[in-house]
PDB file of N, CA and C in Angstrom:
ATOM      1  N   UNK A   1     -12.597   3.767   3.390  1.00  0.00           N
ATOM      2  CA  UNK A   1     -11.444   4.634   3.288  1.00  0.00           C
ATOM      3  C   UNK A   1     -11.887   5.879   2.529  1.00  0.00           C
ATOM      4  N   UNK A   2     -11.567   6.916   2.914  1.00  0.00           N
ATOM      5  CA  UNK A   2     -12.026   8.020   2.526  1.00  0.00           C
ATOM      6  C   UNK A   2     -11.029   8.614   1.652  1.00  0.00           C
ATOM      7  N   UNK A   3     -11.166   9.670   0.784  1.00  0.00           N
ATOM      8  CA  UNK A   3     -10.222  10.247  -0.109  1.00  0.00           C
ATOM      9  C   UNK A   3      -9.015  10.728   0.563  1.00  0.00           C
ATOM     10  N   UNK A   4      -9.261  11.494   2.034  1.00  0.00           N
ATOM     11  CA  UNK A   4      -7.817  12.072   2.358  1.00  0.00           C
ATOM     12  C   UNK A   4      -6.996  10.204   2.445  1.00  0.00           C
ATOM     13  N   UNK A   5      -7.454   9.448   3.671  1.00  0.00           N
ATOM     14  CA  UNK A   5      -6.936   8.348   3.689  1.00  0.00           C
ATOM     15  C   UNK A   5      -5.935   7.814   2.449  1.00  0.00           C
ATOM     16  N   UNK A   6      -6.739   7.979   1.146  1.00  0.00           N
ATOM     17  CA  UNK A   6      -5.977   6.944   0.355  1.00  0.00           C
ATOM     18  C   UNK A   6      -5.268   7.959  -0.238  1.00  0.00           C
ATOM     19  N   UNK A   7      -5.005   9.086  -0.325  1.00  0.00           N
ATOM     20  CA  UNK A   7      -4.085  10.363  -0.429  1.00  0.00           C
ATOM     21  C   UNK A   7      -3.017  10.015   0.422  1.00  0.00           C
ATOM     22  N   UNK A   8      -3.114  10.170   1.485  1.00  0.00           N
ATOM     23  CA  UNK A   8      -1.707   9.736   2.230  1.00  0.00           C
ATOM     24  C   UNK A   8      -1.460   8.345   2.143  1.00  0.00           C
ATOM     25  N   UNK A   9      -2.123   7.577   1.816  1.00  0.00           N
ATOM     26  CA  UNK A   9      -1.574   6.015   1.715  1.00  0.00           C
ATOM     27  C   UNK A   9      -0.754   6.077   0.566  1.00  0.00           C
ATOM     28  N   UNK A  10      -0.936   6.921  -0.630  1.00  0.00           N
ATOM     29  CA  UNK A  10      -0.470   6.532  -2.073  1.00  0.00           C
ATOM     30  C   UNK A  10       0.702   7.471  -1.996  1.00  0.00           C
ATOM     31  N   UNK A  11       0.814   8.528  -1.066  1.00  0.00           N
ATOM     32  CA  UNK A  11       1.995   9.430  -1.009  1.00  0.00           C
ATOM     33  C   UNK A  11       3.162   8.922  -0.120  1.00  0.00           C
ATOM     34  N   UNK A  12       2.897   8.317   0.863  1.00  0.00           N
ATOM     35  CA  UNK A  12       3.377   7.614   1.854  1.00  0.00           C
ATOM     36  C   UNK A  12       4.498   6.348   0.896  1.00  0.00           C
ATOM     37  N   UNK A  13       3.338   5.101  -0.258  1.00  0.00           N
ATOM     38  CA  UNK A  13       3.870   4.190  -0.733  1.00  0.00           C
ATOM     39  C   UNK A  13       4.294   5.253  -1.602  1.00  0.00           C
ATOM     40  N   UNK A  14       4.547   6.162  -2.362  1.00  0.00           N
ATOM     41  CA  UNK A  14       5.527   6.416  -3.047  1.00  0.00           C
ATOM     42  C   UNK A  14       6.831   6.758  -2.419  1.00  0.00           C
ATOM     43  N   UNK A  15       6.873   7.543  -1.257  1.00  0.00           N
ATOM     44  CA  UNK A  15       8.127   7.851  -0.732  1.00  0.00           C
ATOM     45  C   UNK A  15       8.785   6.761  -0.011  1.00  0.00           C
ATOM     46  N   UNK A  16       7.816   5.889   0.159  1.00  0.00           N
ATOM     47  CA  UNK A  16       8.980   4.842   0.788  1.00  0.00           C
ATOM     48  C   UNK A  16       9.267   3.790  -0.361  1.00  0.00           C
ATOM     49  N   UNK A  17       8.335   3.964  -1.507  1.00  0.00           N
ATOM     50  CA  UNK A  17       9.424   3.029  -2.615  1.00  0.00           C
ATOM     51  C   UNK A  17      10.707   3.873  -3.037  1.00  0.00           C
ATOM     52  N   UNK A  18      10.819   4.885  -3.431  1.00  0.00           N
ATOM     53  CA  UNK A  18      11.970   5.885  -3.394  1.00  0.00           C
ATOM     54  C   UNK A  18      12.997   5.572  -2.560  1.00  0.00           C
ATOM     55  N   UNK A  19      12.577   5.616  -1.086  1.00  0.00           N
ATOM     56  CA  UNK A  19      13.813   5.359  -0.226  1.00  0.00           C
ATOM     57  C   UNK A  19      13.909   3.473  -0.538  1.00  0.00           C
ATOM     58  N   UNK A  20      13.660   3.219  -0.362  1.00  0.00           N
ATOM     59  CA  UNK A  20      14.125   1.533  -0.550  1.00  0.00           C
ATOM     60  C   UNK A  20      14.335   1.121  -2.048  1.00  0.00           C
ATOM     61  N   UNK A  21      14.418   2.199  -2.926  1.00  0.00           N
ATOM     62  CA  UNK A  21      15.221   2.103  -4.152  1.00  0.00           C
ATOM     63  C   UNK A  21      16.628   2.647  -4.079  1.00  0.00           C
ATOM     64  N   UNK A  22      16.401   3.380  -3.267  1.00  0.00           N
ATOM     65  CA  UNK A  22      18.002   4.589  -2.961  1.00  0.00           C
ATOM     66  C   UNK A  22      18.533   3.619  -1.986  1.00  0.00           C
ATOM     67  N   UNK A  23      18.455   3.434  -0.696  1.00  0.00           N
ATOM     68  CA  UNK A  23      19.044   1.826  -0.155  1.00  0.00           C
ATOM     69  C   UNK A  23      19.531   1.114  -0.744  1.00  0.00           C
ATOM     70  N   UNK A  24      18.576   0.297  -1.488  1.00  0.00           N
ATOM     71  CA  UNK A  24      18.782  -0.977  -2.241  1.00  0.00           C
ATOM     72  C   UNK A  24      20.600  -0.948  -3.576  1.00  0.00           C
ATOM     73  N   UNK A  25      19.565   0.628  -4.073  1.00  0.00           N
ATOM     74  CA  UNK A  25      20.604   1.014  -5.141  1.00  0.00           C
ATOM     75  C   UNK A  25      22.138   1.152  -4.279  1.00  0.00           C
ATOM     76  N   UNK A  26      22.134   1.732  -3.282  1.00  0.00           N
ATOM     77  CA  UNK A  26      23.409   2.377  -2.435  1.00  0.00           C
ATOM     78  C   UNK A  26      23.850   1.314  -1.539  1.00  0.00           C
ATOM     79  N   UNK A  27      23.335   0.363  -1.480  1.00  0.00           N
ATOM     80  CA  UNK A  27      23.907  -1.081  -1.007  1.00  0.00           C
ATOM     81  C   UNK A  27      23.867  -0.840   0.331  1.00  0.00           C
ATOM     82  N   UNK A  28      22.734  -0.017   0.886  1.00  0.00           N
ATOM     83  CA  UNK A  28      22.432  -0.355   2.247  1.00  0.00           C
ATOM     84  C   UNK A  28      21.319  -1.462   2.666  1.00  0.00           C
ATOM     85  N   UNK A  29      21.433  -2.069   2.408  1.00  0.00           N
ATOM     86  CA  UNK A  29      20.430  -3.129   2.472  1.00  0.00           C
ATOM     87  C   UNK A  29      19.809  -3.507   3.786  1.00  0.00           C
ATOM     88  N   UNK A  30      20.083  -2.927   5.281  1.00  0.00           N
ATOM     89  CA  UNK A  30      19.452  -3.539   6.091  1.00  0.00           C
ATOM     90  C   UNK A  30      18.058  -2.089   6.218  1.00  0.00           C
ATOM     91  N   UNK A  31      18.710  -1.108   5.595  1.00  0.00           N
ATOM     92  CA  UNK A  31      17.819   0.417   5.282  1.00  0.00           C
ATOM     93  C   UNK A  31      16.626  -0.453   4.281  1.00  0.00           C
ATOM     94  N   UNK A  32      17.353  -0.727   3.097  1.00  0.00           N
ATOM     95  CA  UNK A  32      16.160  -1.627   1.964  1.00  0.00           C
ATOM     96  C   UNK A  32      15.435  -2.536   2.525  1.00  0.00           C
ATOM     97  N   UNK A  33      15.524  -3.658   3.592  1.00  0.00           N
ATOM     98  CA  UNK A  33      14.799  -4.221   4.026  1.00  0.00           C
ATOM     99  C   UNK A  33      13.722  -3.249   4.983  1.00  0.00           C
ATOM    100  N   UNK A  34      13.947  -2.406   6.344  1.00  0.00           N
ATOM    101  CA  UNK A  34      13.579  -1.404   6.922  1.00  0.00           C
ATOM    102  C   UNK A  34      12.333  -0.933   5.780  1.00  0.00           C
ATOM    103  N   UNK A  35      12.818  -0.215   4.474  1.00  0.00           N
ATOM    104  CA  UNK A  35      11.262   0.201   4.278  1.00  0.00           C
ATOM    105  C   UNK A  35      10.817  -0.731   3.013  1.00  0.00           C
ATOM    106  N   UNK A  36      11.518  -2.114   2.543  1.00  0.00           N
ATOM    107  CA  UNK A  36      10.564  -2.899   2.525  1.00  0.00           C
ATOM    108  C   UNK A  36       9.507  -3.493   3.387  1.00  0.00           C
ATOM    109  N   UNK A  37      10.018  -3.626   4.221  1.00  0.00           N
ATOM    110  CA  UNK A  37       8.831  -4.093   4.980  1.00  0.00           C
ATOM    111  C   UNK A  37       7.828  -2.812   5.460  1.00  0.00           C
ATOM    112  N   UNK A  38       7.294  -1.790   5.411  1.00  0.00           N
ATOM    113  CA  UNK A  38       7.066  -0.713   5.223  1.00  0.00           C
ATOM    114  C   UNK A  38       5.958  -0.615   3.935  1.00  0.00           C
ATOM    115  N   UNK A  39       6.526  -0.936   2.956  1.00  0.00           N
ATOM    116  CA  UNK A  39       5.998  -0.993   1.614  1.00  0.00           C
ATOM    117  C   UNK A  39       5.138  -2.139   1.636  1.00  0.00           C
ATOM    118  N   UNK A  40       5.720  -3.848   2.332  1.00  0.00           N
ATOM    119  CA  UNK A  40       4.932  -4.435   2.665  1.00  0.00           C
ATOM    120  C   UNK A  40       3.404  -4.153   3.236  1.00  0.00           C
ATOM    121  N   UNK A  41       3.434  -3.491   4.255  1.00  0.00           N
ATOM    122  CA  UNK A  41       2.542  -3.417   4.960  1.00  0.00           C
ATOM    123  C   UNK A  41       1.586  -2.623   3.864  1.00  0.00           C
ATOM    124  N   UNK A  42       2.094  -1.541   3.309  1.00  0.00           N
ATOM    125  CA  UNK A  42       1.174  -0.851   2.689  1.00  0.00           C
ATOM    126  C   UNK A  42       0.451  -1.552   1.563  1.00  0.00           C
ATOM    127  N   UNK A  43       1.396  -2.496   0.811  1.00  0.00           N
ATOM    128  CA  UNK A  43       0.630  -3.092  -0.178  1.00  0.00           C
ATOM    129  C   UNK A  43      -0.534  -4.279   0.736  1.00  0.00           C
ATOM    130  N   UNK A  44      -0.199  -4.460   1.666  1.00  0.00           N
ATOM    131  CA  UNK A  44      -1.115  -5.345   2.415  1.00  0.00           C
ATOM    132  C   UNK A  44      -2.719  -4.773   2.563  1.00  0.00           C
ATOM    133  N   UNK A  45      -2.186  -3.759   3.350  1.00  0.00           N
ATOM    134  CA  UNK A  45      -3.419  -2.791   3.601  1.00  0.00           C
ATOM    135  C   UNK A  45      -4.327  -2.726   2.463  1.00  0.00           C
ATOM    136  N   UNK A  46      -3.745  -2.099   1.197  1.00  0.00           N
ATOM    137  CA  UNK A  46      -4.446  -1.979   0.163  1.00  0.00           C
ATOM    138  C   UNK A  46      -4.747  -2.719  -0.551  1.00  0.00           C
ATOM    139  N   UNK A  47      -4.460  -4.083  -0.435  1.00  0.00           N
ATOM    140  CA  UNK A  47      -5.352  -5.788  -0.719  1.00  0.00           C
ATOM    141  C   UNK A  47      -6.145  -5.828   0.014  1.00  0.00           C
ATOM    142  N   UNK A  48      -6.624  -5.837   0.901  1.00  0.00           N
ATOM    143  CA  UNK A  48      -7.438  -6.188   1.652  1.00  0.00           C
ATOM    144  C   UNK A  48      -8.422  -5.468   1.852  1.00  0.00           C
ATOM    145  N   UNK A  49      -8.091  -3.824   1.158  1.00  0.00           N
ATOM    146  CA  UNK A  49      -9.338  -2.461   1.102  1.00  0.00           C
ATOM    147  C   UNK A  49      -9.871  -2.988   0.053  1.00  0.00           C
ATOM    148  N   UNK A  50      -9.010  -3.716  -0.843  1.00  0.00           N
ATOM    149  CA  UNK A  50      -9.878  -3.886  -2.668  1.00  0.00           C
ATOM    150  C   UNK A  50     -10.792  -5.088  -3.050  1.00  0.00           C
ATOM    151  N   UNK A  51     -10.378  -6.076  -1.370  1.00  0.00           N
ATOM    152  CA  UNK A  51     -11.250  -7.135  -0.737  1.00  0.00           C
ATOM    153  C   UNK A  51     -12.352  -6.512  -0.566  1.00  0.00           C
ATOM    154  N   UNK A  52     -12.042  -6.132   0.028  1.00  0.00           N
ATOM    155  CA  UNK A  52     -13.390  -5.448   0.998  1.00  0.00           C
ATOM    156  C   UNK A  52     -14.882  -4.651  -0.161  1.00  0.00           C
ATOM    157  N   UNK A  53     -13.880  -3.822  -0.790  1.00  0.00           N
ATOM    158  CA  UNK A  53     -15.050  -3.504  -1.669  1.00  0.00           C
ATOM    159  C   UNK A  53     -15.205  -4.219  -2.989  1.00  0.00           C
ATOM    160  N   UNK A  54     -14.357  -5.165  -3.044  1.00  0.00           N
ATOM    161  CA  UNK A  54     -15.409  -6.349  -3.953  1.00  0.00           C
ATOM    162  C   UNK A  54     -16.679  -7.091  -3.442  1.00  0.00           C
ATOM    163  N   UNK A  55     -16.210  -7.271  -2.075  1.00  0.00           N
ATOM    164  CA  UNK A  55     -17.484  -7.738  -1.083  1.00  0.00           C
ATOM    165  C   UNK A  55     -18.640  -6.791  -1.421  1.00  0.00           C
ATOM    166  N   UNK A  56     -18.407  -5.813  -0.798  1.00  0.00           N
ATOM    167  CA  UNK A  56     -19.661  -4.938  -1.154  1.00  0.00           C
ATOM    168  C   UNK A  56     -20.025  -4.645  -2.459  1.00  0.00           C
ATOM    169  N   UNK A  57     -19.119  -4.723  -3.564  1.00  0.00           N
ATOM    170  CA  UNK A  57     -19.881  -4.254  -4.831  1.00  0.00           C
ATOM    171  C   UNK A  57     -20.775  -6.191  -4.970  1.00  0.00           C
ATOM    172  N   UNK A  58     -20.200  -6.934  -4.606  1.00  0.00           N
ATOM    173  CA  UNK A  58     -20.991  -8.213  -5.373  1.00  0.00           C
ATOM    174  C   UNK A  58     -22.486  -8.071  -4.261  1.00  0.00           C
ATOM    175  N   UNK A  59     -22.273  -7.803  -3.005  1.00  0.00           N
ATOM    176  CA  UNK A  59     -23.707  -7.514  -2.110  1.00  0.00           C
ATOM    177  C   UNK A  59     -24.249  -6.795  -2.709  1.00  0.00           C
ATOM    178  N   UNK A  60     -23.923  -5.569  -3.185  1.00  0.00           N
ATOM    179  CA  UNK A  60     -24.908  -4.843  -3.266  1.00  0.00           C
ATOM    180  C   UNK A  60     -25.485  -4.980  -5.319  1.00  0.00           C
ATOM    181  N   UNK A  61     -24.588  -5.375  -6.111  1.00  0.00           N
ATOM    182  CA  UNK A  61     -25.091  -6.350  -7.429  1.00  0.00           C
ATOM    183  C   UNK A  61     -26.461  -7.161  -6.988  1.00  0.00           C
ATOM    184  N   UNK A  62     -26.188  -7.868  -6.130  1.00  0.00           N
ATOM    185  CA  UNK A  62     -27.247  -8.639  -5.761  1.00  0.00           C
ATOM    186  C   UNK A  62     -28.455  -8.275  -5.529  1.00  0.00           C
ATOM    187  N   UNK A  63     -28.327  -6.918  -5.081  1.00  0.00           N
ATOM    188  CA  UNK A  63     -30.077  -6.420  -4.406  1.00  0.00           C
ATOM    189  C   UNK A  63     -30.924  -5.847  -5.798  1.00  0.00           C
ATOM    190  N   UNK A  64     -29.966  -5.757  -6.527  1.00  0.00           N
ATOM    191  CA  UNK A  64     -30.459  -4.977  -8.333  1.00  0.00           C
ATOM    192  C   UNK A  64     -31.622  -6.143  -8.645  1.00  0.00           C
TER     193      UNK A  64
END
């Protein structure tokens, strides 16, 4: 993942925690679910990037 990438990933999860706080808060809740799951995905994505380069930092520990 490159710098623009995680620039729009982290701008992206901020505006959609915003809106699914304003939902949630305003008792639209099928809106709060809508970009929870949204937010889901993003926190997904970004588990699995922080997987990924634990993999590679312990590979490449290894070649030291």
């Amino acid at each position: 993942m490159n710098r623009q990438q995680f620039i729009i990933i982290a701008l992206f999860t901020a505006v959609e925690t915003y809106f699914f706080n304003e939902a949630w808060m305003s008792g639209r809740y099928i809106m709060a679910a809508f970009w929870a799951i949204l937010l889901f995905r993003n926190f997904r994505v970004s588990y699995l990037m922080g997987k990924i380069v634990d993999v590679i930092d312990q590979h490449l520990k290894g070649k030291d």
